[in-house]
PDB file of N, CA and C in Angstrom:
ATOM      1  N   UNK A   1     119.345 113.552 107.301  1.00  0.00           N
ATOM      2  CA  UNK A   1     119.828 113.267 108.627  1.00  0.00           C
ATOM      3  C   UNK A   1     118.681 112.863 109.556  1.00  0.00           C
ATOM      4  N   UNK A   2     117.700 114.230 109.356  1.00  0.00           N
ATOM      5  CA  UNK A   2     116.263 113.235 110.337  1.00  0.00           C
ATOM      6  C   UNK A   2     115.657 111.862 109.816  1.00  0.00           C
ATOM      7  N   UNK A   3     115.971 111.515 108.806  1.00  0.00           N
ATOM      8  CA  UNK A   3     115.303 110.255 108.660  1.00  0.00           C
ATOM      9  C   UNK A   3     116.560 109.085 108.802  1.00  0.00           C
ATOM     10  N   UNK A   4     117.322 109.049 108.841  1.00  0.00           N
ATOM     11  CA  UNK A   4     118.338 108.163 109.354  1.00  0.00           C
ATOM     12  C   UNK A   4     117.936 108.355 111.263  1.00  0.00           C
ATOM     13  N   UNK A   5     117.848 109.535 111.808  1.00  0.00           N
ATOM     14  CA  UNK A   5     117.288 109.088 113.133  1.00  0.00           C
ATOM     15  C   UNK A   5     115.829 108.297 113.210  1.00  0.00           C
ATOM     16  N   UNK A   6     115.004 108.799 112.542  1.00  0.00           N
ATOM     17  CA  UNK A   6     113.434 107.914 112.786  1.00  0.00           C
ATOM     18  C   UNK A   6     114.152 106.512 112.351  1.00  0.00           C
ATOM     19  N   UNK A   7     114.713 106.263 111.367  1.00  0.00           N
ATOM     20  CA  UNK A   7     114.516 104.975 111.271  1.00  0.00           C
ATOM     21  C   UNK A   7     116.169 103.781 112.244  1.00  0.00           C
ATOM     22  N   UNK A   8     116.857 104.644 112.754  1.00  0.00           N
ATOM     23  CA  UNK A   8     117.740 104.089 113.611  1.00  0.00           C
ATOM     24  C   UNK A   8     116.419 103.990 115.463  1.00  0.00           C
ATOM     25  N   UNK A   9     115.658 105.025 115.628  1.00  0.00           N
ATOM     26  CA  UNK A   9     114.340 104.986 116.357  1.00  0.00           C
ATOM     27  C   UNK A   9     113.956 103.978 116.450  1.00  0.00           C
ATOM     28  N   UNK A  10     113.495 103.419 114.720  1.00  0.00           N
ATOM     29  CA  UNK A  10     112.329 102.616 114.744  1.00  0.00           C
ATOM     30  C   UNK A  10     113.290 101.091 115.199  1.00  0.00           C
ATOM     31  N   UNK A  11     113.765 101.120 114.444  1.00  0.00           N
ATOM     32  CA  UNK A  11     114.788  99.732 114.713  1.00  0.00           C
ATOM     33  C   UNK A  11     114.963  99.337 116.282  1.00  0.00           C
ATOM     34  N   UNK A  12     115.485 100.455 116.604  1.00  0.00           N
ATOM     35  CA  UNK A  12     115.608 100.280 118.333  1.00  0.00           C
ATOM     36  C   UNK A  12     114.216  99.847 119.011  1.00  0.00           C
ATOM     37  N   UNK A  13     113.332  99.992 118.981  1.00  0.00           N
ATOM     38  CA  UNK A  13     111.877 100.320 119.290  1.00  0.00           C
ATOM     39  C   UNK A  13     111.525  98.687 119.095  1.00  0.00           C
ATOM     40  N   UNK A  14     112.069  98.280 117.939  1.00  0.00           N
ATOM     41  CA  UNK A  14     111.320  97.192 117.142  1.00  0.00           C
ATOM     42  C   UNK A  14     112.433  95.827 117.778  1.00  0.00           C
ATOM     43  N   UNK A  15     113.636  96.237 118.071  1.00  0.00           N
ATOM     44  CA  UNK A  15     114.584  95.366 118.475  1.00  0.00           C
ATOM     45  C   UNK A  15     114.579  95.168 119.602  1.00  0.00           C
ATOM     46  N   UNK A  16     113.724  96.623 121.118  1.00  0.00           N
ATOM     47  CA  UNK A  16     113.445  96.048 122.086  1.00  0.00           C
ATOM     48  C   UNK A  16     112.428  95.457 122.469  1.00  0.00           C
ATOM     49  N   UNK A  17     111.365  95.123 121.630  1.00  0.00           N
ATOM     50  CA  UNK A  17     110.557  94.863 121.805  1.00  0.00           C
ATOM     51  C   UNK A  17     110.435  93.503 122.113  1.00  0.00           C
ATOM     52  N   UNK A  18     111.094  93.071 120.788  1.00  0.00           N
ATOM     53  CA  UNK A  18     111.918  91.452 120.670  1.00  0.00           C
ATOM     54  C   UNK A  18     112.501  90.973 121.462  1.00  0.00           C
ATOM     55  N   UNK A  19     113.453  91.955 122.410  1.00  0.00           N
ATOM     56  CA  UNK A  19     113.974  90.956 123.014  1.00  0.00           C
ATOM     57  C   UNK A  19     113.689  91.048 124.485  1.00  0.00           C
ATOM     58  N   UNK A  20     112.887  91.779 125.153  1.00  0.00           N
ATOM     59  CA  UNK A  20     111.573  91.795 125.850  1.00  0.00           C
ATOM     60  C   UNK A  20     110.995  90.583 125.846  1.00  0.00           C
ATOM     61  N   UNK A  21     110.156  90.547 124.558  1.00  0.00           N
ATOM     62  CA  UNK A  21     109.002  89.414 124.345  1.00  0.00           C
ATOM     63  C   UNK A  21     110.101  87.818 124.793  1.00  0.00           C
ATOM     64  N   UNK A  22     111.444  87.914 123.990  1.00  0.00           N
ATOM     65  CA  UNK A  22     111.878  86.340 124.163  1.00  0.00           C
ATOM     66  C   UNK A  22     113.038  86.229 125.533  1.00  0.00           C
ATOM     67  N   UNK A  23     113.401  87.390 125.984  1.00  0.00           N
ATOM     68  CA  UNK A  23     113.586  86.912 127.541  1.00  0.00           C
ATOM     69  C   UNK A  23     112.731  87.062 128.143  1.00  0.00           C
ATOM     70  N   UNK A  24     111.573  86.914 128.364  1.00  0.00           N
ATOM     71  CA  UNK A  24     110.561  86.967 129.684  1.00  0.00           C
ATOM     72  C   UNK A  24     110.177  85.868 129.195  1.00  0.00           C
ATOM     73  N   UNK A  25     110.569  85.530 128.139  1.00  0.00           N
ATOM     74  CA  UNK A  25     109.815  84.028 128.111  1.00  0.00           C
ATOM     75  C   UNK A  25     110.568  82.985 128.563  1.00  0.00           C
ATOM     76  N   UNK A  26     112.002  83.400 128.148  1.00  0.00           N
ATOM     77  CA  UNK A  26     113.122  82.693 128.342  1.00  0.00           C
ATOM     78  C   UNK A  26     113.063  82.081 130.361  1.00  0.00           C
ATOM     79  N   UNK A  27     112.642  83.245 130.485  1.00  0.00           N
ATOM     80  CA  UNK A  27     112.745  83.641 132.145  1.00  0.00           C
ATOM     81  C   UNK A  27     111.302  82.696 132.732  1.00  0.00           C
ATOM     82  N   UNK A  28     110.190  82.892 131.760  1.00  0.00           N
ATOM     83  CA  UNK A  28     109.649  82.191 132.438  1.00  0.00           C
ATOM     84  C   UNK A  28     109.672  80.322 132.342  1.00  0.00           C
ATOM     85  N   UNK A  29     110.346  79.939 131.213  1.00  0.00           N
ATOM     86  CA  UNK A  29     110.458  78.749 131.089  1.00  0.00           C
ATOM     87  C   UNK A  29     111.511  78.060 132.284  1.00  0.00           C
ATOM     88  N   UNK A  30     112.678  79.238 132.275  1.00  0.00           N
ATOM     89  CA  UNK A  30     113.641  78.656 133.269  1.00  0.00           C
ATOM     90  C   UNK A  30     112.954  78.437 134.515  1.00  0.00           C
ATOM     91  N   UNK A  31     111.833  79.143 135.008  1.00  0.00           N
ATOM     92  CA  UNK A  31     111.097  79.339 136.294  1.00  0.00           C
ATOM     93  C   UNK A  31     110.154  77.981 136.491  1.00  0.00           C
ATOM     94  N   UNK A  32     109.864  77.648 135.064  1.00  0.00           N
ATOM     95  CA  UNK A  32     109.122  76.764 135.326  1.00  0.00           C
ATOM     96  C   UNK A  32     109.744  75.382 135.327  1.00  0.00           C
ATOM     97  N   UNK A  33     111.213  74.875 134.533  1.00  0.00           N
ATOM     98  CA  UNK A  33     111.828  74.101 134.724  1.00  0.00           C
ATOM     99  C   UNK A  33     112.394  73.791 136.585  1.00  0.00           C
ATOM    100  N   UNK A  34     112.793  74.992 136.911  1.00  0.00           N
ATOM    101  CA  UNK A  34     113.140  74.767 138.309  1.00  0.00           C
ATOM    102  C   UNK A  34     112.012  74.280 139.323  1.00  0.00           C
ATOM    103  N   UNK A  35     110.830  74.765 138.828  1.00  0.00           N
ATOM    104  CA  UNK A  35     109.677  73.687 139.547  1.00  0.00           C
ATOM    105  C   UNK A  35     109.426  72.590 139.415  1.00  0.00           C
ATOM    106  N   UNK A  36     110.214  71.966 138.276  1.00  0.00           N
ATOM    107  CA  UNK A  36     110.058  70.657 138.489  1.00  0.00           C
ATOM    108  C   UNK A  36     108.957  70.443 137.427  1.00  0.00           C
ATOM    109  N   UNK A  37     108.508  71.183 135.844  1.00  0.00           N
ATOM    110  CA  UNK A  37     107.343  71.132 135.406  1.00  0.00           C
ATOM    111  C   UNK A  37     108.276  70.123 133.998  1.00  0.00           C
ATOM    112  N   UNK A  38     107.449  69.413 133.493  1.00  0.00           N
ATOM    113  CA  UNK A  38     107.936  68.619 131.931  1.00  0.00           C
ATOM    114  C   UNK A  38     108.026  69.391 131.282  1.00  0.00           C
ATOM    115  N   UNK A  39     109.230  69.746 130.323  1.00  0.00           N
ATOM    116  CA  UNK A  39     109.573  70.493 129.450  1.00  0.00           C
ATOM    117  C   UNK A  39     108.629  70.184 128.554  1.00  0.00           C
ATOM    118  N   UNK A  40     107.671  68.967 128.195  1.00  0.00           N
ATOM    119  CA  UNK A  40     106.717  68.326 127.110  1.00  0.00           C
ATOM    120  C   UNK A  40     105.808  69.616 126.687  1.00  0.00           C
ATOM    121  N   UNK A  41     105.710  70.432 127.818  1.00  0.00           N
ATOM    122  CA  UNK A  41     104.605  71.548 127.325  1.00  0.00           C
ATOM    123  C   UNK A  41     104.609  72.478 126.862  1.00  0.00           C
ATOM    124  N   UNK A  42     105.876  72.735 126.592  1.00  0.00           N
ATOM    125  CA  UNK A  42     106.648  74.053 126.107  1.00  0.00           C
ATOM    126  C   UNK A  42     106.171  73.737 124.673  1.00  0.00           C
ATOM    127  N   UNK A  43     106.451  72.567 124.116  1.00  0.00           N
ATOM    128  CA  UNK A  43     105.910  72.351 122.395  1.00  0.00           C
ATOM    129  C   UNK A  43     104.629  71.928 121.874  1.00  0.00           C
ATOM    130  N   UNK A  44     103.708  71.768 123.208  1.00  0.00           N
ATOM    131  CA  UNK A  44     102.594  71.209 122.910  1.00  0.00           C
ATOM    132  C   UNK A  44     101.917  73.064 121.607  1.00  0.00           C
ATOM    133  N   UNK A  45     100.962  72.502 121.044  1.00  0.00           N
ATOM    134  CA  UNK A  45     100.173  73.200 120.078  1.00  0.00           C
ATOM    135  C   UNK A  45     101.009  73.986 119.879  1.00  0.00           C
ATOM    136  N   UNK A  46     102.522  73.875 119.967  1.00  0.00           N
ATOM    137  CA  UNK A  46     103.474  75.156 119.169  1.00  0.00           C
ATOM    138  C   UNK A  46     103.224  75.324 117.401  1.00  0.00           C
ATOM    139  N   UNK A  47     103.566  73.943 116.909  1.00  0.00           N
ATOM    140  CA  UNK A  47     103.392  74.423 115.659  1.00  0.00           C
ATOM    141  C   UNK A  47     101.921  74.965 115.025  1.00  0.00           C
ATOM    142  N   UNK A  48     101.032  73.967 115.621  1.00  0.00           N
ATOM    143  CA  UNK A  48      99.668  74.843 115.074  1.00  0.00           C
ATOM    144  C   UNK A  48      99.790  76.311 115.845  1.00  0.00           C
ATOM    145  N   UNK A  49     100.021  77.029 116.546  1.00  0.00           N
ATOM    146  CA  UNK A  49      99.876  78.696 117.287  1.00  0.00           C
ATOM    147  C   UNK A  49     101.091  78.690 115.773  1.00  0.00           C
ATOM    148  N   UNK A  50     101.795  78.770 115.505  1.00  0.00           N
ATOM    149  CA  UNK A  50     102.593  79.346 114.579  1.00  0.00           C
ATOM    150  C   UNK A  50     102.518  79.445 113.219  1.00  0.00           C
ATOM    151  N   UNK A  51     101.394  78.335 112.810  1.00  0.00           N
ATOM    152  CA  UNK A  51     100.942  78.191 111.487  1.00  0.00           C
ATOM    153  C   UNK A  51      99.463  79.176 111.119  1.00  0.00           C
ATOM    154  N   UNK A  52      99.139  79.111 112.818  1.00  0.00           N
ATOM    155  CA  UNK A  52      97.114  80.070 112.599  1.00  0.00           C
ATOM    156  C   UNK A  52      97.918  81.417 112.735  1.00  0.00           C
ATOM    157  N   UNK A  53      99.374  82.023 113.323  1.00  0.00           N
ATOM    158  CA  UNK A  53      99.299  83.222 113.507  1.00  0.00           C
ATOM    159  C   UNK A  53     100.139  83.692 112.106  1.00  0.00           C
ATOM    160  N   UNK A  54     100.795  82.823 111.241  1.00  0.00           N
ATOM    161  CA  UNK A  54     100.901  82.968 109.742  1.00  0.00           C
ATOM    162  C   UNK A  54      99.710  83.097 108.884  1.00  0.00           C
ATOM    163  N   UNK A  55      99.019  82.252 109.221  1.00  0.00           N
ATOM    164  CA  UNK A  55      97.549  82.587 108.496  1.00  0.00           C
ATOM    165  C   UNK A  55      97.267  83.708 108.540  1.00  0.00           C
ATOM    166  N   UNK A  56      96.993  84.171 109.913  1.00  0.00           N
ATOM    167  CA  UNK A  56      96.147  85.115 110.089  1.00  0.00           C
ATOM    168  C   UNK A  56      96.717  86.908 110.016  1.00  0.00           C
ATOM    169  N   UNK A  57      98.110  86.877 109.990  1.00  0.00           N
ATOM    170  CA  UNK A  57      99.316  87.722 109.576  1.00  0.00           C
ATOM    171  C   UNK A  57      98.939  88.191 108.040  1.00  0.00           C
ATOM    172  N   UNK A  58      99.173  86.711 106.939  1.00  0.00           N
ATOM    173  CA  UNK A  58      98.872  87.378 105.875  1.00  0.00           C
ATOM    174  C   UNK A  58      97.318  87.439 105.464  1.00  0.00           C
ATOM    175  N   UNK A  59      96.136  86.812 105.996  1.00  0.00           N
ATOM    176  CA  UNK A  59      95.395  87.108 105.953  1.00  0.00           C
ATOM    177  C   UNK A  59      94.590  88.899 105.864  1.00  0.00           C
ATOM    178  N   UNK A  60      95.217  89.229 107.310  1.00  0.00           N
ATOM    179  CA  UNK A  60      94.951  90.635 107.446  1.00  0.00           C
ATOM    180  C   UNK A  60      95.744  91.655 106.080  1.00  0.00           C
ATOM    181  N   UNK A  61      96.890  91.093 106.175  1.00  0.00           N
ATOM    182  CA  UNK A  61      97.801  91.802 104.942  1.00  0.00           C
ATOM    183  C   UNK A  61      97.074  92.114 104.038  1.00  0.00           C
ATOM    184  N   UNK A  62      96.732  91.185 103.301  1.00  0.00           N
ATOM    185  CA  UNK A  62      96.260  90.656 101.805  1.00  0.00           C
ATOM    186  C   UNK A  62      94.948  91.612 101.921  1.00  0.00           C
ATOM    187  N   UNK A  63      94.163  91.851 102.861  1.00  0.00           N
ATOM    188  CA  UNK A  63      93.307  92.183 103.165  1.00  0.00           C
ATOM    189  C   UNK A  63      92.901  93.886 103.135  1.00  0.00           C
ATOM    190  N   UNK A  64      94.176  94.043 103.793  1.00  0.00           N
ATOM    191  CA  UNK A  64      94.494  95.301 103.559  1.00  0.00           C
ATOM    192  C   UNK A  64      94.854  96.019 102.397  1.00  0.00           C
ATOM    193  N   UNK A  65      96.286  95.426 101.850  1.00  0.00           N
ATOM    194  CA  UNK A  65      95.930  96.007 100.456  1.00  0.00           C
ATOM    195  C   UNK A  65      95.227  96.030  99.622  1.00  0.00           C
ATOM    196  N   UNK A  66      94.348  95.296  99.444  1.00  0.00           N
ATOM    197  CA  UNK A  66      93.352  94.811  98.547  1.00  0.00           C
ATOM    198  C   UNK A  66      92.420  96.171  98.988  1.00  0.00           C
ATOM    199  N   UNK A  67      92.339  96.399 100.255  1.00  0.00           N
ATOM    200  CA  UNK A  67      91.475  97.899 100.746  1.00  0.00           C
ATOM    201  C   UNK A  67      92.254  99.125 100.323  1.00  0.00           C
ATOM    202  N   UNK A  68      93.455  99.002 100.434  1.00  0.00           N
ATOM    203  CA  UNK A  68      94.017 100.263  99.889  1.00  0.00           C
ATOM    204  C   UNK A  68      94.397 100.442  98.148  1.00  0.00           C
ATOM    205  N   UNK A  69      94.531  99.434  97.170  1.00  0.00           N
ATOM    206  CA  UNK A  69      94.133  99.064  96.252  1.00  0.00           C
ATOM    207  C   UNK A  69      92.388  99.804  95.704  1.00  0.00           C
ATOM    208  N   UNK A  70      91.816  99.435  96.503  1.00  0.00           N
ATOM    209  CA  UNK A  70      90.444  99.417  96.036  1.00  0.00           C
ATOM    210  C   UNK A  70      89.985 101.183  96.309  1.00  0.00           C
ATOM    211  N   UNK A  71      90.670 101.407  97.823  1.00  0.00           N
ATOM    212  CA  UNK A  71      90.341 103.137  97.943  1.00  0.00           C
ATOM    213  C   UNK A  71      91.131 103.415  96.820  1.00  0.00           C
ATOM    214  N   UNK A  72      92.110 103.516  96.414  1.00  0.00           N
ATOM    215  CA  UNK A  72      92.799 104.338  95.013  1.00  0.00           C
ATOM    216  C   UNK A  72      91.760 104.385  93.769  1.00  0.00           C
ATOM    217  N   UNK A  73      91.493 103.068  93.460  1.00  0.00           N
ATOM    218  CA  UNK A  73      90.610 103.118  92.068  1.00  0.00           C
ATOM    219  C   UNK A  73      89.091 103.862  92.712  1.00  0.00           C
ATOM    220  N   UNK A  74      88.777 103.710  93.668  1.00  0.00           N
ATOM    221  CA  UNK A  74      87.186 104.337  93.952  1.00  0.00           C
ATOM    222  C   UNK A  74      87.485 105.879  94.354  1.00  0.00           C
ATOM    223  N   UNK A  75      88.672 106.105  94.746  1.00  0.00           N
ATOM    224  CA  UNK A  75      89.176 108.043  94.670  1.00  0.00           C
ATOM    225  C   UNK A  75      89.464 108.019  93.319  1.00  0.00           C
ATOM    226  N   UNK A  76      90.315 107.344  92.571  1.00  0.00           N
ATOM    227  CA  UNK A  76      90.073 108.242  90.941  1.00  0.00           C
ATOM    228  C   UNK A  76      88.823 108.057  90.238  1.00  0.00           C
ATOM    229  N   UNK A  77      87.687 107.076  90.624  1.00  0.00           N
ATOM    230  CA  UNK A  77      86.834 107.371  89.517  1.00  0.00           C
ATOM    231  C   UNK A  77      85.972 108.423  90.145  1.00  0.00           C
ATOM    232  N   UNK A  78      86.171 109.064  91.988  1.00  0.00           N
ATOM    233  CA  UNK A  78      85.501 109.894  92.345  1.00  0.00           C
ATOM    234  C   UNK A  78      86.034 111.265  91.758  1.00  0.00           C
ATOM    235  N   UNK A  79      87.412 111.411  91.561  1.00  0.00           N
ATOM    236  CA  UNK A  79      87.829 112.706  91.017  1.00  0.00           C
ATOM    237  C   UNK A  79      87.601 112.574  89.890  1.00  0.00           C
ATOM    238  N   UNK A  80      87.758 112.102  89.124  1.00  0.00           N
ATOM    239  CA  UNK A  80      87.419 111.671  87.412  1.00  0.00           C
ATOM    240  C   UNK A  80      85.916 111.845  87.159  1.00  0.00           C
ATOM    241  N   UNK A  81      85.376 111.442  87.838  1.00  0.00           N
ATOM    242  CA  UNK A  81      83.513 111.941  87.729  1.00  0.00           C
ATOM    243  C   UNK A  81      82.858 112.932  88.456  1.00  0.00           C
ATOM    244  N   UNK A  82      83.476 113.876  89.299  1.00  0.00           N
ATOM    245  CA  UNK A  82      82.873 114.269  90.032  1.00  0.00           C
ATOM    246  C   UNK A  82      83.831 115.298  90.081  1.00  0.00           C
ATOM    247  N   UNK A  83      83.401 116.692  91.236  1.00  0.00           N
ATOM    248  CA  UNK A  83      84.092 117.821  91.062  1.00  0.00           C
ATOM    249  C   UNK A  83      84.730 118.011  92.417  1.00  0.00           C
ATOM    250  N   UNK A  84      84.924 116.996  93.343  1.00  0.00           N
ATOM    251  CA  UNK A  84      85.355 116.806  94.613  1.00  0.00           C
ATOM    252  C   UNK A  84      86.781 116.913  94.665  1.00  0.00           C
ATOM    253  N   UNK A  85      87.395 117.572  96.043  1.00  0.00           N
ATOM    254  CA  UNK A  85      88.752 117.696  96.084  1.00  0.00           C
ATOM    255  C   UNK A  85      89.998 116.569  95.540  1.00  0.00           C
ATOM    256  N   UNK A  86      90.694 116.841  94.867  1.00  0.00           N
ATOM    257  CA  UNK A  86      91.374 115.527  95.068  1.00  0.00           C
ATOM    258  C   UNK A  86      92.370 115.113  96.138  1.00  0.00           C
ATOM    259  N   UNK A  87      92.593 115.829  96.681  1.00  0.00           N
ATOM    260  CA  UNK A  87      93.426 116.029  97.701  1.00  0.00           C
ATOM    261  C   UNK A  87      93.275 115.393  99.295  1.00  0.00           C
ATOM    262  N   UNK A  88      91.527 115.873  98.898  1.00  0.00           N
ATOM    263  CA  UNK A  88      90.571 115.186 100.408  1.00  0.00           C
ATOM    264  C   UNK A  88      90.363 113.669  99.807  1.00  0.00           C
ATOM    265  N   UNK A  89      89.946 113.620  98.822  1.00  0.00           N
ATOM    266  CA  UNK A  89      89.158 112.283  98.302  1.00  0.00           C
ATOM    267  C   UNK A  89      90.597 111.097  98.391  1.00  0.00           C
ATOM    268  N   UNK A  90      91.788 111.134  97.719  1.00  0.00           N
ATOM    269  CA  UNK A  90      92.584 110.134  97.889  1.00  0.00           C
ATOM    270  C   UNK A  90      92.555 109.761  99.304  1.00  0.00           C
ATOM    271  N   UNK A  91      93.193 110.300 100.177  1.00  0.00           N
ATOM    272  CA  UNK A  91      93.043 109.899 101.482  1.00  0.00           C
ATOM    273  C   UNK A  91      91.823 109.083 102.308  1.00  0.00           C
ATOM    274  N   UNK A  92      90.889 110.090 102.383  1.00  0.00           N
ATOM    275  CA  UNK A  92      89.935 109.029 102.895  1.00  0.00           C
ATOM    276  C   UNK A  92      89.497 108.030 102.138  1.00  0.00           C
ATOM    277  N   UNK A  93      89.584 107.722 100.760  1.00  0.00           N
ATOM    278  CA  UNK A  93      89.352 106.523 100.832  1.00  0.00           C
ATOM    279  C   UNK A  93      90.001 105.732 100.571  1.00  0.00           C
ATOM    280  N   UNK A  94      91.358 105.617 100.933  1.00  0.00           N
ATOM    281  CA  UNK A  94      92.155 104.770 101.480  1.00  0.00           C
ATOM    282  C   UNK A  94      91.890 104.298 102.684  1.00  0.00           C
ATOM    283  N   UNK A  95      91.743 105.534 103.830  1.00  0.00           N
ATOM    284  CA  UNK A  95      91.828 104.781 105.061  1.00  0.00           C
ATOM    285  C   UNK A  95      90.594 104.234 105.157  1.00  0.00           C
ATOM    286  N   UNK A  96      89.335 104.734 104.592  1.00  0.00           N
ATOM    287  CA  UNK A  96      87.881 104.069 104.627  1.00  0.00           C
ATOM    288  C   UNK A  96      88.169 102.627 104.413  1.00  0.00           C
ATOM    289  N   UNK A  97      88.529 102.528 103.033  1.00  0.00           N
ATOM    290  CA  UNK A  97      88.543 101.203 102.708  1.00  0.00           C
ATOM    291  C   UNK A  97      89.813 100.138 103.597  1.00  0.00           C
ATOM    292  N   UNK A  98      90.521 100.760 103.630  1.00  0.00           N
ATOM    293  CA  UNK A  98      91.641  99.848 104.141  1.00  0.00           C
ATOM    294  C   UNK A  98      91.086  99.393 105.478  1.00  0.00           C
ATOM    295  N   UNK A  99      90.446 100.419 106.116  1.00  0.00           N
ATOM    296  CA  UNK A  99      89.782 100.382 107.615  1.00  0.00           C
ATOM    297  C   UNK A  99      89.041  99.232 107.515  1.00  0.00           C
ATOM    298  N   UNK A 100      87.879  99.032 106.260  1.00  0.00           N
ATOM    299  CA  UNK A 100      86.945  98.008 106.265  1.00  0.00           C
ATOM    300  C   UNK A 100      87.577  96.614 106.122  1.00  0.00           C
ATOM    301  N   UNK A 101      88.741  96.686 105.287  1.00  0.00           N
ATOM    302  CA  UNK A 101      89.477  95.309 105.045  1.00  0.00           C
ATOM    303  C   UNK A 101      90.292  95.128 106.347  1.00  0.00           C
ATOM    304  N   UNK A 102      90.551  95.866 107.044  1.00  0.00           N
ATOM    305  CA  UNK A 102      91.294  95.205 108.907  1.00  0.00           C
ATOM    306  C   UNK A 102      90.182  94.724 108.905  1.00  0.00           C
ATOM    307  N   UNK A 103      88.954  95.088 108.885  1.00  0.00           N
ATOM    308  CA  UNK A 103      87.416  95.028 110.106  1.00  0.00           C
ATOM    309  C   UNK A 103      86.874  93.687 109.738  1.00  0.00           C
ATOM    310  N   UNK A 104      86.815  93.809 108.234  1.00  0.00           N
ATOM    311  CA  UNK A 104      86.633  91.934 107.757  1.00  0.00           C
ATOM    312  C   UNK A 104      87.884  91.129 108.162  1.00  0.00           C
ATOM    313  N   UNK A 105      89.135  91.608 108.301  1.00  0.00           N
ATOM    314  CA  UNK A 105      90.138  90.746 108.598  1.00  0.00           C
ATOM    315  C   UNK A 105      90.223  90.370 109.999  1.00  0.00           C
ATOM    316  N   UNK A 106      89.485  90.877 110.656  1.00  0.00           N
ATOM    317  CA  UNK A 106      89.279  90.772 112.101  1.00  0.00           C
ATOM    318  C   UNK A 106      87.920  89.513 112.424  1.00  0.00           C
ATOM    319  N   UNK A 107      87.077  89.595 111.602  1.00  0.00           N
ATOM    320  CA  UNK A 107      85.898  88.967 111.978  1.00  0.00           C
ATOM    321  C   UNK A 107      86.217  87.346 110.833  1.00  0.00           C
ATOM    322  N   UNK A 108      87.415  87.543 109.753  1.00  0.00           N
ATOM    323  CA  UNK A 108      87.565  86.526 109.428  1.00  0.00           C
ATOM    324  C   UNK A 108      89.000  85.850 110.511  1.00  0.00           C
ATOM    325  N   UNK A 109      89.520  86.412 110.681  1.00  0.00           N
ATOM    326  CA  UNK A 109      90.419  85.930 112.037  1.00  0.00           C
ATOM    327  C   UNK A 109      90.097  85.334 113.332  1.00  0.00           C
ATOM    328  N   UNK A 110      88.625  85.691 113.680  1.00  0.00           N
ATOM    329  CA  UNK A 110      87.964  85.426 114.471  1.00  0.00           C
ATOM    330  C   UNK A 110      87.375  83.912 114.089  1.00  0.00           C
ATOM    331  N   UNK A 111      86.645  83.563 112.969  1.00  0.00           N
ATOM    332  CA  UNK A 111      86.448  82.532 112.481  1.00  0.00           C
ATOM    333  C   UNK A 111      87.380  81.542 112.209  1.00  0.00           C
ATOM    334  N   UNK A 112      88.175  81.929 111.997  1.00  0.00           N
ATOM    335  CA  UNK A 112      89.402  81.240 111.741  1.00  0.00           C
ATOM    336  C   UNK A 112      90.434  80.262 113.188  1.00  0.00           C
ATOM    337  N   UNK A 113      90.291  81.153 114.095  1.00  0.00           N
ATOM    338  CA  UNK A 113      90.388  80.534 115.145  1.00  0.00           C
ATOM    339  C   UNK A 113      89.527  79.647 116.024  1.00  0.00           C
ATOM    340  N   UNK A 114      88.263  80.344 115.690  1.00  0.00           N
ATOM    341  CA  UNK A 114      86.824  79.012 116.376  1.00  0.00           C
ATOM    342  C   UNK A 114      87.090  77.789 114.966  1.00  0.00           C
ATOM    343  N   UNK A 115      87.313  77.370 114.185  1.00  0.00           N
ATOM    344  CA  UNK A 115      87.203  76.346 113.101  1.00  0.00           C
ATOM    345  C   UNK A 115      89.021  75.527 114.347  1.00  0.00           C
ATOM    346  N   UNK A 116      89.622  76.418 114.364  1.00  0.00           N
ATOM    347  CA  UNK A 116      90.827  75.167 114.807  1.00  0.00           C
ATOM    348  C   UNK A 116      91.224  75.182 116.216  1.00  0.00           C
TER     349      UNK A 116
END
């Protein structure tokens, strides 16, 4: 029963967010049509902003698992060789590593946007 509420929560959370983000936009386009502005600009660099923020979406992704991937195999060969908790060791190095793959996904995102 509690997890049918978190995730009826999350939905709500995630559904107002959405529609927040596309009526205020909605709102501001109408605002700007009534001034008298060319609708021409509404599509200018739309498709490239939609193709670099796909890039850069699965970029970070890919990025990430590949960090949480990589903490799993570097916590079992730490419990497997060593006499360290296993309990402590899975965890952090997941988030270690996963942490480092946002941190490169950030500084390659960054590059990624100065190139276009």
């Amino acid at each position: 029963m509690e997890v049918a509420i978190v995730f009826m929560f999350l939905f709500a959370v995630i559904f107002g967010i959405f529609y927040l983000f596309y009526s205020t936009r909605n709102k501001e386009r109408l605002a700007l049509i009534e001034k008298g502005v060319d609708a021409k600009i509404f599509m200018q660099g739309e498709r490239k902003k939609t193709t670099l923020t796909g890039r850069m979406i699965i970029l970070n992704l890919s990025l990430l698992l590949m960090g949480i991937g990589l903490g799993v195999f570097i916590a079992l060969l730490l419990t497997t060789y060593t006499q360290l908790d296993e309990e402590a060791v899975y965890p952090a190095m997941i988030f270690l590593i996963g942490g480092l793959g946002l941190f490169s996904g950030f500084f390659l995102t960054k590059k990624l946007e100065q190139e276009s």
